[in-house]
C-alpha atoms as a PDB file:
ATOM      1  CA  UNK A   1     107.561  62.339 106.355  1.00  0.00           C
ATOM      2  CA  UNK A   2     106.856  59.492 108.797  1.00  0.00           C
ATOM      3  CA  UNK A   3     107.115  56.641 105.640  1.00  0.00           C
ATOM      4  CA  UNK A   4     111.079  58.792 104.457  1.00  0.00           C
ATOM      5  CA  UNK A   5     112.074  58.667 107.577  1.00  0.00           C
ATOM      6  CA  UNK A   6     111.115  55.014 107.870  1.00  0.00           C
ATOM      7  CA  UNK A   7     112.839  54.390 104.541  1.00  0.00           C
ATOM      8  CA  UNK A   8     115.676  56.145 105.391  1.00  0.00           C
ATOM      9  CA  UNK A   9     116.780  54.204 108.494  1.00  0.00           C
ATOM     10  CA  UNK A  10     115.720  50.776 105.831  1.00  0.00           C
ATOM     11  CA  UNK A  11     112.709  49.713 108.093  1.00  0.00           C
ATOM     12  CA  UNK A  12     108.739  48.962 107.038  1.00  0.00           C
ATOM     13  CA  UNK A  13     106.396  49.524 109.712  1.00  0.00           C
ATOM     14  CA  UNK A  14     102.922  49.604 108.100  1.00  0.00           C
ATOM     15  CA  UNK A  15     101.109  52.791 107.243  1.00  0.00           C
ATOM     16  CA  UNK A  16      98.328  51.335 109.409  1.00  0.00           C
ATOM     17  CA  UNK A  17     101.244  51.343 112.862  1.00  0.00           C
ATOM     18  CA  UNK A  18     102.387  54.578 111.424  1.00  0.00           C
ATOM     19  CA  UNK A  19      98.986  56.312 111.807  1.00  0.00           C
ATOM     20  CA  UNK A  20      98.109  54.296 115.386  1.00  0.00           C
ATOM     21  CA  UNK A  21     101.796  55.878 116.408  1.00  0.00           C
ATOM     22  CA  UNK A  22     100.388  59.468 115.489  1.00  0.00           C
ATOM     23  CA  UNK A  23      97.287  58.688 116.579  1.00  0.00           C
ATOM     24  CA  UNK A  24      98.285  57.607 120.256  1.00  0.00           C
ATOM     25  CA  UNK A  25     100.572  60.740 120.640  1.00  0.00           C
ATOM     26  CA  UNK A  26      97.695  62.694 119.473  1.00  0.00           C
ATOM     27  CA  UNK A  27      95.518  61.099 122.059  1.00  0.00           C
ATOM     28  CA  UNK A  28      97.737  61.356 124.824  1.00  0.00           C
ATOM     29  CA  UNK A  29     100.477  64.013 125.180  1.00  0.00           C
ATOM     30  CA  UNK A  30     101.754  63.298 128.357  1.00  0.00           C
ATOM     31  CA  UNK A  31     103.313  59.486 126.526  1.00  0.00           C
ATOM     32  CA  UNK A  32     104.626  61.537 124.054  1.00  0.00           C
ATOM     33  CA  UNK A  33     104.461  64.775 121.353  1.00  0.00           C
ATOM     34  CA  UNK A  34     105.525  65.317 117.374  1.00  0.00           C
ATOM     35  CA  UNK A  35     106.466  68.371 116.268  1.00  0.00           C
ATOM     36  CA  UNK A  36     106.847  69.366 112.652  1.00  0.00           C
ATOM     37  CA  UNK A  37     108.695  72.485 111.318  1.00  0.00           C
ATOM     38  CA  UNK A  38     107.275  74.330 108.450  1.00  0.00           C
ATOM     39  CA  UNK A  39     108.199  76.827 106.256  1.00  0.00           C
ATOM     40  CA  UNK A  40     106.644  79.860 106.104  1.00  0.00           C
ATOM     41  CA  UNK A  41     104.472  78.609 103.692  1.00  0.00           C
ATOM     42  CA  UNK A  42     103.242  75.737 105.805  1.00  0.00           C
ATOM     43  CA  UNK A  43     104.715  73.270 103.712  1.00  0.00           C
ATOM     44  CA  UNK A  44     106.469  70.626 106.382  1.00  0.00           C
ATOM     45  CA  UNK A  45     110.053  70.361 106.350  1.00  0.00           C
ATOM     46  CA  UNK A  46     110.501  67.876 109.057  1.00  0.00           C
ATOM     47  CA  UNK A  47     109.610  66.486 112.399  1.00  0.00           C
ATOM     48  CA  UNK A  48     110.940  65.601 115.852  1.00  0.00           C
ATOM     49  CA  UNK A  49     108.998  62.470 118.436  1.00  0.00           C
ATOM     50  CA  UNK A  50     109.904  63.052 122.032  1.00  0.00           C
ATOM     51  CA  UNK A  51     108.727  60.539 124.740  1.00  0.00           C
ATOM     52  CA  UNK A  52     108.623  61.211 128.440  1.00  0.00           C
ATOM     53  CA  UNK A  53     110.203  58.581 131.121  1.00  0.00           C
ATOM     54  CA  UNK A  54     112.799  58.863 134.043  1.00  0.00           C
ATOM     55  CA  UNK A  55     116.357  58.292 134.297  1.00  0.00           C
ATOM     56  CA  UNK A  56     117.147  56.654 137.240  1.00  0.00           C
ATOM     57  CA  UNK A  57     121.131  57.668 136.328  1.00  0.00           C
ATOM     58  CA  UNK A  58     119.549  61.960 136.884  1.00  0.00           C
ATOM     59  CA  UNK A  59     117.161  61.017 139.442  1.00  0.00           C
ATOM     60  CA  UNK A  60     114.751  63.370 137.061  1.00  0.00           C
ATOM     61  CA  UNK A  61     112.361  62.986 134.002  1.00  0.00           C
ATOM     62  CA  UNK A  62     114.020  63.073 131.039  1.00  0.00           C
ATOM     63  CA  UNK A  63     112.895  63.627 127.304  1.00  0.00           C
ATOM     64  CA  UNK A  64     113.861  61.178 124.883  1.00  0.00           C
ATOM     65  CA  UNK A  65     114.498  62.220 121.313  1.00  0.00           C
ATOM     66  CA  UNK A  66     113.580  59.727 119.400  1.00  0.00           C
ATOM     67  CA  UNK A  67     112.921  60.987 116.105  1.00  0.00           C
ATOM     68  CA  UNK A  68     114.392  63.585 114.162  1.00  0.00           C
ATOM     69  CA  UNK A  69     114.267  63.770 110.453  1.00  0.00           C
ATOM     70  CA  UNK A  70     114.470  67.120 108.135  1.00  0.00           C
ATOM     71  CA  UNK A  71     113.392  65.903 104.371  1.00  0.00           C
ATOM     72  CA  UNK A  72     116.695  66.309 102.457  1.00  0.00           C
ATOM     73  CA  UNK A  73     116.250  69.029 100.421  1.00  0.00           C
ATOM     74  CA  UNK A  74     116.003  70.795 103.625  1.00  0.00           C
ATOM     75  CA  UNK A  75     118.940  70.266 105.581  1.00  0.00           C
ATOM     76  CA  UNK A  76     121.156  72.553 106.291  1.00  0.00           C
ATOM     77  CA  UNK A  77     117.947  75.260 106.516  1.00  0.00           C
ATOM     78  CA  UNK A  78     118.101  75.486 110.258  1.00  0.00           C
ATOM     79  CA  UNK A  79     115.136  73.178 110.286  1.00  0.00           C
ATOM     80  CA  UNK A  80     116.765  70.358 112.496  1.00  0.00           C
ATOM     81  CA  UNK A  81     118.417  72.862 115.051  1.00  0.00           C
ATOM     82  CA  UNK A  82     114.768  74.396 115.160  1.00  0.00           C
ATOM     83  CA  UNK A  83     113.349  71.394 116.133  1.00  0.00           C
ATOM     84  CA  UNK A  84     115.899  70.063 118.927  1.00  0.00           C
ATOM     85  CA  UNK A  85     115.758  73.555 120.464  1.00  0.00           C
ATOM     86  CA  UNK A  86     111.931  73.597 120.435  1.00  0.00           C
ATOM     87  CA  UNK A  87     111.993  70.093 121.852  1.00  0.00           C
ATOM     88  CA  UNK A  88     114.128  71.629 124.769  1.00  0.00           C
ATOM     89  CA  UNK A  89     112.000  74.474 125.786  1.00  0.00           C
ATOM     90  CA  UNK A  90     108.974  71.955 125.949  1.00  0.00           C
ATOM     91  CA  UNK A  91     111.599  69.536 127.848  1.00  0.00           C
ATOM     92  CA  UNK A  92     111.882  72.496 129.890  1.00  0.00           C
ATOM     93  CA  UNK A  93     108.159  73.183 129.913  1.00  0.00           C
ATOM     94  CA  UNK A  94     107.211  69.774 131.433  1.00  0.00           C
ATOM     95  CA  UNK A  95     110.014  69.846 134.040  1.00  0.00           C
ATOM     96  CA  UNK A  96     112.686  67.293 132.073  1.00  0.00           C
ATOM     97  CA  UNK A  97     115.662  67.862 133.136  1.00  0.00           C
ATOM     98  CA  UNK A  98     117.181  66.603 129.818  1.00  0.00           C
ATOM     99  CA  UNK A  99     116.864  65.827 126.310  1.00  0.00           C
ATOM    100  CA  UNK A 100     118.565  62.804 125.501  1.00  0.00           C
ATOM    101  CA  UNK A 101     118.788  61.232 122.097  1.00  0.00           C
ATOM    102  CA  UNK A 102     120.728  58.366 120.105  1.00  0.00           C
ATOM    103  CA  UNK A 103     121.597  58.118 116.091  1.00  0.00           C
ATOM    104  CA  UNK A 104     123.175  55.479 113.302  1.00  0.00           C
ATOM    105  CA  UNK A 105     126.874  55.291 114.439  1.00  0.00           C
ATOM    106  CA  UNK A 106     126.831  56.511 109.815  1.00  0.00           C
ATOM    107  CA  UNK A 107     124.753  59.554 110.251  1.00  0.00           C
ATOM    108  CA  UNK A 108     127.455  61.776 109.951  1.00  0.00           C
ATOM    109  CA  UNK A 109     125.000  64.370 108.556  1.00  0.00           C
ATOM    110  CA  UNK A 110     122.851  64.459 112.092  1.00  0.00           C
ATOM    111  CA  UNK A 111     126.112  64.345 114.413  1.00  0.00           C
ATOM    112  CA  UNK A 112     127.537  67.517 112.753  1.00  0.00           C
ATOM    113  CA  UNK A 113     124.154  68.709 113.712  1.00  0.00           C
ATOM    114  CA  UNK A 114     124.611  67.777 117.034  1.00  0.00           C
ATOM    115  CA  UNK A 115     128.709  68.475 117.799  1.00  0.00           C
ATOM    116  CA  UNK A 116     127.450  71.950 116.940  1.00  0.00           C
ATOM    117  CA  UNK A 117     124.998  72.711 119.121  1.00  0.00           C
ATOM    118  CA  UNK A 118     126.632  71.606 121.863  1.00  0.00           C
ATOM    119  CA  UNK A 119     125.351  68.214 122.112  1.00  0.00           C
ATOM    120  CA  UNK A 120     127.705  65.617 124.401  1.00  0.00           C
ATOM    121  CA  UNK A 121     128.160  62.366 122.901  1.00  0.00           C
ATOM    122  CA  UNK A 122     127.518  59.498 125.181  1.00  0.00           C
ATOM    123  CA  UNK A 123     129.217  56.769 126.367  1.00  0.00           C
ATOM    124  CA  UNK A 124     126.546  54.080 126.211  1.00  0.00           C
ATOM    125  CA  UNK A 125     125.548  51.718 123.664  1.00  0.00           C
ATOM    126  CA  UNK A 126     122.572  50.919 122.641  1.00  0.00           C
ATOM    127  CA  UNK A 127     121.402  46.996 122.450  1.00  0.00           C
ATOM    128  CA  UNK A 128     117.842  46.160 121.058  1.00  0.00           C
ATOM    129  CA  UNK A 129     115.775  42.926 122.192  1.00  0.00           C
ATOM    130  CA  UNK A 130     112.363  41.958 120.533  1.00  0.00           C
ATOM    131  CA  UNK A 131     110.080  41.870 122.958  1.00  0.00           C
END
């Protein structure tokens, strides 16, 4: 799911960063978490990354969303609402105050997602720098 989600946003990280990703959030929770929704089969039918930092504009600790993918011939299952609303119990588990989260200004899909659980839409916009 990691490699269509990759493909779908038209970037290549290598399976090798892909696995050290998993493998670091595996390692050490408190960084960071993946969850995956199933079916009741088992068989996966997406995932959600949330990272923990602070927002200085809350004063509080904050989750950050920043993964969210449903394989396609999934969507519209409930499979992406399960996800956000697990990731804000264990937001609420840890103490977060929020869940915050960004998406492609062309995901239409995701944002009808979002407008209808409640989500606000921010003002901000992103910028990205290589390091």
């Amino acid at each position: 799911m990691l490699r269509a989600y990759c493909d779908f946003y038209r970037v290549e990280p290598t399976d090798e960063r892909l696995r050290a990703l998993v493998s670091a959030l595996i390692d050490n929770p408190y960084d960071g978490l993946q969850l995956i929704a199933r079916d009741n089969d088992g068989t996966p039918l997406g995932f959600a990354t949330i990272y923990w930092t602070w927002q200085t504009l809350y004063a509080a600790r904050v989750g950050v969303l920043n993964d969210l993918f449903v394989i396609p011939a999934s969507r519209g299952s409930g499979a992406g609402r399960a996800l956000i609303e697990r990731c804000r119990e264990v937001c609420r588990e840890r103490g977060a105050e929020k869940l915050v989260w960004e998406t492609a200004l062309d995901n239409t899909t995701a944002q009808r997602l979002y407008d209808g659980i409640g989500a606000e839409k921010s003002t901000w916009l992103t910028y990205e720098l290589d390091a």
